[in-house]
Protein backbone atom coordinates (compact mmCIF):
# COMPACT_ATOMS: atom_id res chain seq x y z
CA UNK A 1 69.77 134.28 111.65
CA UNK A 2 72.04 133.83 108.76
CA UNK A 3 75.94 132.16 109.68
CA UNK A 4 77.96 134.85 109.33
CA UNK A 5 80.81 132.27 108.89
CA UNK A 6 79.36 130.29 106.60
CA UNK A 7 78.32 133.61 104.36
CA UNK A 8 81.70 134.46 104.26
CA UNK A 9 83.25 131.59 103.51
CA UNK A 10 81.20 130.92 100.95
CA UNK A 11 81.99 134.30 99.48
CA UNK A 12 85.32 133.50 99.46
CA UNK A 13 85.53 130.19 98.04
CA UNK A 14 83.10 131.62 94.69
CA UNK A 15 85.99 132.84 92.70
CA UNK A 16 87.75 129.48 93.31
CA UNK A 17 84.55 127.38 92.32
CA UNK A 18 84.36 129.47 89.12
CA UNK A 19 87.79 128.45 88.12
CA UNK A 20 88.49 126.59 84.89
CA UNK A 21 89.95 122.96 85.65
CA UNK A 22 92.68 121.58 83.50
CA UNK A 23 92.34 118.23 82.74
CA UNK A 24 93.32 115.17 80.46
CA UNK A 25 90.58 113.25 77.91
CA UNK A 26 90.39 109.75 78.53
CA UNK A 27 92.36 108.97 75.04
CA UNK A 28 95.17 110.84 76.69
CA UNK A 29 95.19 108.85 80.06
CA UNK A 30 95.16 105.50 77.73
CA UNK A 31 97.78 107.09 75.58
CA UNK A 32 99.81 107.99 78.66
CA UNK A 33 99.41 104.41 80.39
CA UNK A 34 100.44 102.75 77.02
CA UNK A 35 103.77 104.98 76.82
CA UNK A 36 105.17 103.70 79.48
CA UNK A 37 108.67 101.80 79.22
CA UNK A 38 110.79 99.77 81.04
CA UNK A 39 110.44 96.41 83.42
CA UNK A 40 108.05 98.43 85.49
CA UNK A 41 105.75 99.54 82.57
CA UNK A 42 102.81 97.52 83.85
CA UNK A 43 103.48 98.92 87.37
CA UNK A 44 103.25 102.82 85.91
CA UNK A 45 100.62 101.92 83.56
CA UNK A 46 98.58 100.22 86.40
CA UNK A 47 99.32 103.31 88.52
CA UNK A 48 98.47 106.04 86.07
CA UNK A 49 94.77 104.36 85.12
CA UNK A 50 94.05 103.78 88.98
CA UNK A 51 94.64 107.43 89.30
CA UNK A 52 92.49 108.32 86.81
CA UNK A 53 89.45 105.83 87.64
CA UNK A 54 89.41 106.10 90.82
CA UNK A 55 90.25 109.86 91.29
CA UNK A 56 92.09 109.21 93.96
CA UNK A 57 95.13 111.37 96.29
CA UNK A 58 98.74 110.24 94.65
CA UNK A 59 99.15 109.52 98.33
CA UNK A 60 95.53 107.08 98.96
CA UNK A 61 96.13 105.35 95.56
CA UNK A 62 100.25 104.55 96.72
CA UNK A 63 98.25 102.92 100.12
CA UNK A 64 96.65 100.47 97.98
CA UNK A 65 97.05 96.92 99.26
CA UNK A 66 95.18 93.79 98.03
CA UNK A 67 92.66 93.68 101.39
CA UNK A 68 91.83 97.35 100.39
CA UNK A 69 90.09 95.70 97.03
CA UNK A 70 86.74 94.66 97.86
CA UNK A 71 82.81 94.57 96.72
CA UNK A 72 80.12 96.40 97.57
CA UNK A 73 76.84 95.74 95.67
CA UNK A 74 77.98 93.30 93.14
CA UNK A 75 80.68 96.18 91.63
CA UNK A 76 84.26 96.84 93.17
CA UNK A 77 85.19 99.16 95.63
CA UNK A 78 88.37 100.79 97.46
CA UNK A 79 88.34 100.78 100.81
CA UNK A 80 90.88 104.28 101.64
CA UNK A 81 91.77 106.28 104.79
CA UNK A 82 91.96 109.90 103.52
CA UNK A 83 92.56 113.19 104.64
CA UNK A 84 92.22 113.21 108.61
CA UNK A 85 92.50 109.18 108.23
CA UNK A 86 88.91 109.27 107.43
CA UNK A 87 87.97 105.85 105.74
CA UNK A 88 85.34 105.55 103.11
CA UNK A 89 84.63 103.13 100.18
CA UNK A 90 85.55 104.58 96.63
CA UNK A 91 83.94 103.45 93.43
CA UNK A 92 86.35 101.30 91.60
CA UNK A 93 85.79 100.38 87.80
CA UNK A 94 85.83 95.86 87.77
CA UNK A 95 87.85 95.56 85.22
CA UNK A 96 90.38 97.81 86.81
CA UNK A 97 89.81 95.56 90.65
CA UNK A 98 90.64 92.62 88.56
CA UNK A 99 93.82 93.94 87.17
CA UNK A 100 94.80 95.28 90.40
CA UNK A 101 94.18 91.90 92.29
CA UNK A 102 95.87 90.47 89.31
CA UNK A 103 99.27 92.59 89.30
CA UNK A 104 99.06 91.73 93.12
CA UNK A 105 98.50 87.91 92.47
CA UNK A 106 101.64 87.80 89.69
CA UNK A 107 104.09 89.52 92.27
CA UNK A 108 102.89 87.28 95.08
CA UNK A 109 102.11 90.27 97.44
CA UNK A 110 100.91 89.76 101.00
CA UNK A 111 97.25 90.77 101.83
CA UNK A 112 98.83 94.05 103.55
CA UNK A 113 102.07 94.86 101.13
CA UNK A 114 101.50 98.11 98.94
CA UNK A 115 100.74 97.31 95.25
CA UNK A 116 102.88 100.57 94.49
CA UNK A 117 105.98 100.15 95.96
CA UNK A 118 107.09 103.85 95.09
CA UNK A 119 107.53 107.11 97.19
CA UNK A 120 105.40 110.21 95.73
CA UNK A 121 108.04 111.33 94.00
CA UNK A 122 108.64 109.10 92.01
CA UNK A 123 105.17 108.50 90.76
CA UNK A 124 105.35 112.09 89.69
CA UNK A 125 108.18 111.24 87.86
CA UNK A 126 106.45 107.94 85.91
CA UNK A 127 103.50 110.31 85.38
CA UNK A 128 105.86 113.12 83.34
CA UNK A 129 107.74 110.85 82.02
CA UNK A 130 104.85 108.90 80.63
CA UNK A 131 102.90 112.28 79.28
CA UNK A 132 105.91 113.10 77.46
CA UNK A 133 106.71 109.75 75.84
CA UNK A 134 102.85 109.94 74.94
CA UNK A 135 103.74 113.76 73.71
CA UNK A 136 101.07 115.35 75.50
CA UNK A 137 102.54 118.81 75.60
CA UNK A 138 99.72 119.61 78.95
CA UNK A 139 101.54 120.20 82.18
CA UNK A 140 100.51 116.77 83.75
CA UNK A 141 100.98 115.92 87.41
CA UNK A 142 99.12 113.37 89.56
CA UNK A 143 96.28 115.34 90.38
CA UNK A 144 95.17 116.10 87.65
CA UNK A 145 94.43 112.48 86.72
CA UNK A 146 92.28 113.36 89.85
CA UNK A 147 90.84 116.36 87.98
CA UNK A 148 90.43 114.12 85.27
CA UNK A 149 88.85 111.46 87.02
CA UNK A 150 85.90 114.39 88.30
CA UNK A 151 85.45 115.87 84.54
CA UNK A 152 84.56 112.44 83.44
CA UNK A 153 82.57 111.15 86.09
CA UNK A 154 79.90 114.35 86.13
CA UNK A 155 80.11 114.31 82.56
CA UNK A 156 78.76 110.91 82.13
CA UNK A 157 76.54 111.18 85.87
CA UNK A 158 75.73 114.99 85.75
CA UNK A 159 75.64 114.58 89.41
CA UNK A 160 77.67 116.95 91.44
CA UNK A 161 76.49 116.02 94.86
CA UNK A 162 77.64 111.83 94.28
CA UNK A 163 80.93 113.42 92.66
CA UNK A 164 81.38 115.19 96.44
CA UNK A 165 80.72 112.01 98.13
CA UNK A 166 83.39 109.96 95.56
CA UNK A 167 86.00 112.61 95.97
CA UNK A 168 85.68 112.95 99.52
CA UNK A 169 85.16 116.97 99.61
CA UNK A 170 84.02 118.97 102.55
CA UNK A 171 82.50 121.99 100.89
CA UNK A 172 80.73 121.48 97.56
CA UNK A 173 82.35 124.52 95.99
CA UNK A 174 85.63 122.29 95.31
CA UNK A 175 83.36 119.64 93.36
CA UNK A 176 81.25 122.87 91.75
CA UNK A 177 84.70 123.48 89.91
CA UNK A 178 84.02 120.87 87.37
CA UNK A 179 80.74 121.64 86.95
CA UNK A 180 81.63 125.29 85.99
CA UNK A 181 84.36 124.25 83.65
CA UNK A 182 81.98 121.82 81.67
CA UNK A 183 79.24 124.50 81.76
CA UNK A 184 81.90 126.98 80.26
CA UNK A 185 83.22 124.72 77.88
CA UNK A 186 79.51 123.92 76.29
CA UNK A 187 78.51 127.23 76.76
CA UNK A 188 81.67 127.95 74.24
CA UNK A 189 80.39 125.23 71.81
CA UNK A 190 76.86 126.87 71.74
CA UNK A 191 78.27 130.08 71.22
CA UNK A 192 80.82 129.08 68.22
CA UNK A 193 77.80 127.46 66.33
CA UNK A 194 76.52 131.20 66.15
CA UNK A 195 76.72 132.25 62.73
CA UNK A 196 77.01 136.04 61.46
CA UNK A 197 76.41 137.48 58.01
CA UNK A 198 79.52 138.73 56.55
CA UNK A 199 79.23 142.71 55.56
């Protein structure tokens, strides 16, 4: 017997898994991080590539202390309490863990004080403030360095099930988002390459 449930909230969540994603290029997150000004440009900078490398909640990624910075496997890893204080390890780029631990190290944190000593809304405001000084003219917000993050990752993995895992996702129709917008957006390319005789 088929879950009646399930069937129907699949249905519903098909429109929203067919959605286009917006989402920033990797030159515009670099551009972004560079752009930022002031005595707490490494800070923002810091914060703004950690959001998109990680792909992690504005909220998870302001929780970051320097015991949360670990190894797993020979690469770096986050260790994050996430929605519903559920903990899990999130893939973190080395270079980035060693820049983190390194920020951490020059501002003699404790083990357990916050690298980002900032409330969400002000990392919203670093994160506008930055796109603007980098004149991206995108509506930019923290989560979609998240979105970001996802576009890039199945891009260069083409695996939507691992992406579900990193980004901590109940249902796999939020992940299949991405995979629909980088479907449409080849499917586009193919179908501009399509040449017509002129009459």
């Amino acid at each position: 017997m088929p879950n009646n449930h399930a069937l129907i909230t699949g249905k519903a969540m098909l429109p929203r898994a067919m959605r286009i994603v917006p989402y920033l290029t990797p030159e515009e997150v670099q551009a972004m991080a560079r752009a930022c000004q002031g005595r707490h440009q490494v800070r923002d900078g810091l914060l703004i590539l950690t959001l998109f490398q990680t792909g992690l909640r504005i909220s998870e990624a302001l929780s970051i202390t320097p015991r949360k910075i670990d190894a797993y496997s020979g690469h770096a890893v986050l260790y994050i309490e996430g929605k519903g204080r559920k903990p899990r390890m999130v893939a973190c780029p080395d270079a980035l863990a060693h820049r983190l631990k390194s920020f951490a190290f020059d501002r003699k944190l404790g083990i357990d004080e916050r690298l980002f000593r900032i409330n969400r809304k002000r990392a919203w405001q670093i994160i506008k403030e930055a796109a603007e000084q980098a004149g991206i003219t995108k509506k930019v917000y923290p989560h979609l360095l998240r979105h970001s993050d996802a576009i890039e990752r199945l891009r260069q993995t083409g695996n939507p099930k691992a992406l579900q895992i990193h980004l901590c996702h109940a249902s796999p129709f939020m992940t299949m988002r991405y995979l629909s917008t980088l479907t449409a957006e080849d499917a586009l390319r193919i179908q501009q390459e399509v040449e017509f005789e002129s009459y």
